[in-house]
Protein backbone atom coordinates (compact mmCIF):
# COMPACT_ATOMS: atom_id res chain seq x y z
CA UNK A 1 0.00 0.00 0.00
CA UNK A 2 3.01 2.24 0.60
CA UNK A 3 3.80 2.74 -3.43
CA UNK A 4 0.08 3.84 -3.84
CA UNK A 5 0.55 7.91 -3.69
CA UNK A 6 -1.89 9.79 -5.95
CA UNK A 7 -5.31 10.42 -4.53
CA UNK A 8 -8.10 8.70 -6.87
CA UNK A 9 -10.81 11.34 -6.28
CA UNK A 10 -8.19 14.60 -6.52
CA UNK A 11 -5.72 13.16 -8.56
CA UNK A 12 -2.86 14.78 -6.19
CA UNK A 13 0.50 13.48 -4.60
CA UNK A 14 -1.10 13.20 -1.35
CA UNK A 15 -2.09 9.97 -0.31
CA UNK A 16 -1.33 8.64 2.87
CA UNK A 17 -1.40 5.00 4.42
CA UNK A 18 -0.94 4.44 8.20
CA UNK A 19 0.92 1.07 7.98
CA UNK A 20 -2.14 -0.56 9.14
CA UNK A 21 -5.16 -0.47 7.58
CA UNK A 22 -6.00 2.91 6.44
CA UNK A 23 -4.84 5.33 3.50
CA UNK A 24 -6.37 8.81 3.37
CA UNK A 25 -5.39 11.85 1.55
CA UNK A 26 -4.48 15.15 3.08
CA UNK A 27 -5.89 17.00 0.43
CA UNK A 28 -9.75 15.99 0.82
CA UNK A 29 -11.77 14.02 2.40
CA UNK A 30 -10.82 10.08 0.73
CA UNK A 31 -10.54 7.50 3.00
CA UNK A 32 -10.31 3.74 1.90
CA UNK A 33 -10.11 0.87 4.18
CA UNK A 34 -8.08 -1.91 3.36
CA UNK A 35 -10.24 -4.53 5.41
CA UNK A 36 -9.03 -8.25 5.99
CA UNK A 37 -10.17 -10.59 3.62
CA UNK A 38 -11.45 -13.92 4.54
CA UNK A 39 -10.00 -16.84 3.18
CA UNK A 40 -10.58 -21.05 3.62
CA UNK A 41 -7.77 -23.79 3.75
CA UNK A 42 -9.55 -27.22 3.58
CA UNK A 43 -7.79 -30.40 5.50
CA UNK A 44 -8.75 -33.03 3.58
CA UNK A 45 -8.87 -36.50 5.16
CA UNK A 46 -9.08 -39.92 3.91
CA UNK A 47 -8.05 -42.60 6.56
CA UNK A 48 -5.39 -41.35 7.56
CA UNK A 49 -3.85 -39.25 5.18
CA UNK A 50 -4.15 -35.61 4.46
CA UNK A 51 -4.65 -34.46 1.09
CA UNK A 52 -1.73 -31.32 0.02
CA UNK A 53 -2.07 -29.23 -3.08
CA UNK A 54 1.33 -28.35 -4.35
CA UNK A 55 1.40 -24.90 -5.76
CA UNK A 56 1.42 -23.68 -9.50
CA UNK A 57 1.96 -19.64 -9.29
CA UNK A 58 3.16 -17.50 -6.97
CA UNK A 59 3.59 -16.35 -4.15
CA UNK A 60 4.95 -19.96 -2.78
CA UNK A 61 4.99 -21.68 -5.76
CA UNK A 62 6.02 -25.35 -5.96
CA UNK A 63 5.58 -24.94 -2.10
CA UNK A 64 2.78 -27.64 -0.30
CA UNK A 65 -0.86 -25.65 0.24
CA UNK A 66 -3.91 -27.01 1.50
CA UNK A 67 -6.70 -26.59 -0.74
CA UNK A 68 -8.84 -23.34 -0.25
CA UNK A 69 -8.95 -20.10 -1.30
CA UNK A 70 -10.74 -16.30 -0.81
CA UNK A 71 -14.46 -15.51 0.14
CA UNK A 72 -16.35 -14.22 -2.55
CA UNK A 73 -18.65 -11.57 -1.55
CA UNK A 74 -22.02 -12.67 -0.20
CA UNK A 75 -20.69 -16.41 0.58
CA UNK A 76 -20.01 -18.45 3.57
CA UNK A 77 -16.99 -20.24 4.64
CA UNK A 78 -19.02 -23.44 3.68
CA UNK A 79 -20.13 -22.09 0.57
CA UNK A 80 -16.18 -20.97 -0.27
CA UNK A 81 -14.86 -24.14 0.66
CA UNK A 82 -17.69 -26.04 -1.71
CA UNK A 83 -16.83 -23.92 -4.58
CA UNK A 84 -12.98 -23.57 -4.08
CA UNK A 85 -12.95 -27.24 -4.19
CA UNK A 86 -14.95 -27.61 -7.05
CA UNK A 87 -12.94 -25.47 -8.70
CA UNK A 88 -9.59 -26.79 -7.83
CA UNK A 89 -10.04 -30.74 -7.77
CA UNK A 90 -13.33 -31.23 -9.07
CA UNK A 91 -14.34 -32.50 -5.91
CA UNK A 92 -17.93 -32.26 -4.99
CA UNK A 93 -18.26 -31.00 -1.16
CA UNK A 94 -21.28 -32.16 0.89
CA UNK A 95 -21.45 -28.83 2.98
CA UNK A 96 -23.23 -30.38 5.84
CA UNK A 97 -20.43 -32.64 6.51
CA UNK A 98 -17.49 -29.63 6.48
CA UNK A 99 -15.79 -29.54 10.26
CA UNK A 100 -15.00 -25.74 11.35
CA UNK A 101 -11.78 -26.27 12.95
CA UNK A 102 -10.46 -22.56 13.96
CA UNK A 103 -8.91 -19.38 11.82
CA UNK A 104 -5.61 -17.83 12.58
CA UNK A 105 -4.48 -13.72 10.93
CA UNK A 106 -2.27 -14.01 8.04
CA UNK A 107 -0.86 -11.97 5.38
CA UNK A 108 -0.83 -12.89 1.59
CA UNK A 109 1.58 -10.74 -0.68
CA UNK A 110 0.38 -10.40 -3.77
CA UNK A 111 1.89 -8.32 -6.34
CA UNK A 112 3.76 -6.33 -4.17
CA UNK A 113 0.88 -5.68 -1.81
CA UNK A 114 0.50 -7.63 1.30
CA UNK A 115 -3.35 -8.30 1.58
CA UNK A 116 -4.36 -9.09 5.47
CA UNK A 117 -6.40 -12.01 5.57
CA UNK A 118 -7.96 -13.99 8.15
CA UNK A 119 -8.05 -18.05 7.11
CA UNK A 120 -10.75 -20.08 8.74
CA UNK A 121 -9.60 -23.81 8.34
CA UNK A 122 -12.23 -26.90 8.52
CA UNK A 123 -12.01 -30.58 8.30
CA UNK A 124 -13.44 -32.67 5.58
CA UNK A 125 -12.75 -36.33 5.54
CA UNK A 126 -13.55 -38.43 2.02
CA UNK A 127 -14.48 -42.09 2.08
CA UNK A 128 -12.74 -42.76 -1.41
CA UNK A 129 -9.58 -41.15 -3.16
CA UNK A 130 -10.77 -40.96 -6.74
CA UNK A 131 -9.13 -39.41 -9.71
CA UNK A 132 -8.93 -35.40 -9.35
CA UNK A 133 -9.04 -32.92 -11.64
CA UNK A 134 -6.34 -30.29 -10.94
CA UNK A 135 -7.29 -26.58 -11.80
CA UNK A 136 -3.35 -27.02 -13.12
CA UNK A 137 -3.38 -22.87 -13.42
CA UNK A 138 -3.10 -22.74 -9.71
CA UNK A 139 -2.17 -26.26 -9.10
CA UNK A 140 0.59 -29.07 -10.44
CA UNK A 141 0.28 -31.96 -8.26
CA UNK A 142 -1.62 -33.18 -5.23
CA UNK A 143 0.53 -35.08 -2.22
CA UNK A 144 -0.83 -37.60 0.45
CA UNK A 145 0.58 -37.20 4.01
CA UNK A 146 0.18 -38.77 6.96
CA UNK A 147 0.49 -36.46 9.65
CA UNK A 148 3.75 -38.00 10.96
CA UNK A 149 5.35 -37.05 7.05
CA UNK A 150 3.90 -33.50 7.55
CA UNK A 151 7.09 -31.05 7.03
CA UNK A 152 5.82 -27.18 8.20
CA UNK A 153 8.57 -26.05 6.41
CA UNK A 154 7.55 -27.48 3.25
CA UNK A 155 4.27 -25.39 3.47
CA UNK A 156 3.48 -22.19 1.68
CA UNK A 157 1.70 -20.07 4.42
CA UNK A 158 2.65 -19.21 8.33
CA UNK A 159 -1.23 -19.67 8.91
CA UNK A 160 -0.91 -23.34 7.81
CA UNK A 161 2.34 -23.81 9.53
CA UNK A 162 0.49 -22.77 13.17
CA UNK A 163 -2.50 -24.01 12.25
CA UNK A 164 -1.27 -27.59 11.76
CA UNK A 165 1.70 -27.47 14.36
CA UNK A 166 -1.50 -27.09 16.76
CA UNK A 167 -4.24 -29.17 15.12
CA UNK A 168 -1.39 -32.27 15.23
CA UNK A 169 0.39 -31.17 18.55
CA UNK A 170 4.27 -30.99 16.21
C-alpha cells in the first residue's frame, strides 16, 4: 500500500497510508479501508492421510498448500470451501459434513501488496480417493501425508504452519 501515492478522487500526490489499515489523503476528504479478507484452507482427510495441493503460481509456488482459497462476496466459509474445491479438484463438497476447525491472521503478498487475511480452516474427511481434476493454473500436483510425514517447512503459508503445528500437537 506504501507505493500507492496519488489520490483517486483529486488526482494529487497526497495519499497517505498508516501502515495498518488505512490510507487517506491530506488534500480531501478520501478514505479507503483496506479490510481483511477472509479466506478457507480445507484439511482433507481420507483414513489417515491428508490431502496437500502443491502450488502452481506464486507467491509460494512449488511450495505444499492445503486446498482453499478467498471468500467471494455474499458467501459463507461453507459455501467458499464447496466452490474452491470444485474449482480446484473437481471434488464435490457435501457442505453439511465440512468440520470448522479454527482461523488464525495471516498476510498474503500479492503483487507487491500484502493483503491481510484472516483463514478459517475446517475438516473434511472423504471415504474414497478418486481421480482429481487439478485446476493445473493454480495447481501441479496433489501429495498424500500422513500427519507424521507433515514437514511445516515445506508449506506455503505461516497460517498453515500454526494451524497444523497445533491441530497435530508438532
Amino acid at each position: 500500500m506504501e507505493q500507492l501515492k496519488f489520490c483517486p478522487k483529486c488526482g494529487k500526490e497526497t495519499l497517505i497510508w498508516n501502515n495498518i489499515s488505512k490510507l487517506s489523503c491530506s488534500n480531501c476528504d478520501f478514505v479507503m479501508y483496506q479490510n481483511v479478507a477472509a479466506a478457507v484452507a480445507v484439511l482433507i482427510k481420507h483414513k489417515e492421510s491428508y490431502l496437500f495441493t502443491r502450488r502452481n503460481k506464486e507467491p509460494k509456488k512449488d511450495f505444499l498448500d492445503l486446498s482453499g482459497g478467498f471468500t467471494d462476496p455474499e458467501e459463507s466459509g461453507e459455501e467458499t470451501c464447496q466452490r474452491e474445491l470444485k474449482e480446484e479438484l473437481n471434488l464435490d463438497v457435501n457442505i453439511k459434513l465440512l468440520q470448522y476447525l479454527g482461523s488464525l491472521p495471516n498476510t498474503y503478498l500479492y503483487k507487491n501488496i500484502n493483503y491481510n487475511t484472516l483463514d478459517l480452516f475446517y475438516l473434511y474427511e472423504i471415504d474414497d480417493v478418486n481421480e482429481f481434476t487439478l485446476e493445473t493454473e493454480e495447481i501441479s500436483d496433489i501429495v498424500w501425508l500422513s500427519k507424521d510425514e507433515i514437514k511445516l517447512d515445506d508449506l506455503a503459508f505461516e497460517s498453515q504452519r500454526q494451524f497444523l503445528k497445533n491441530y497435530f500437537k508438532i
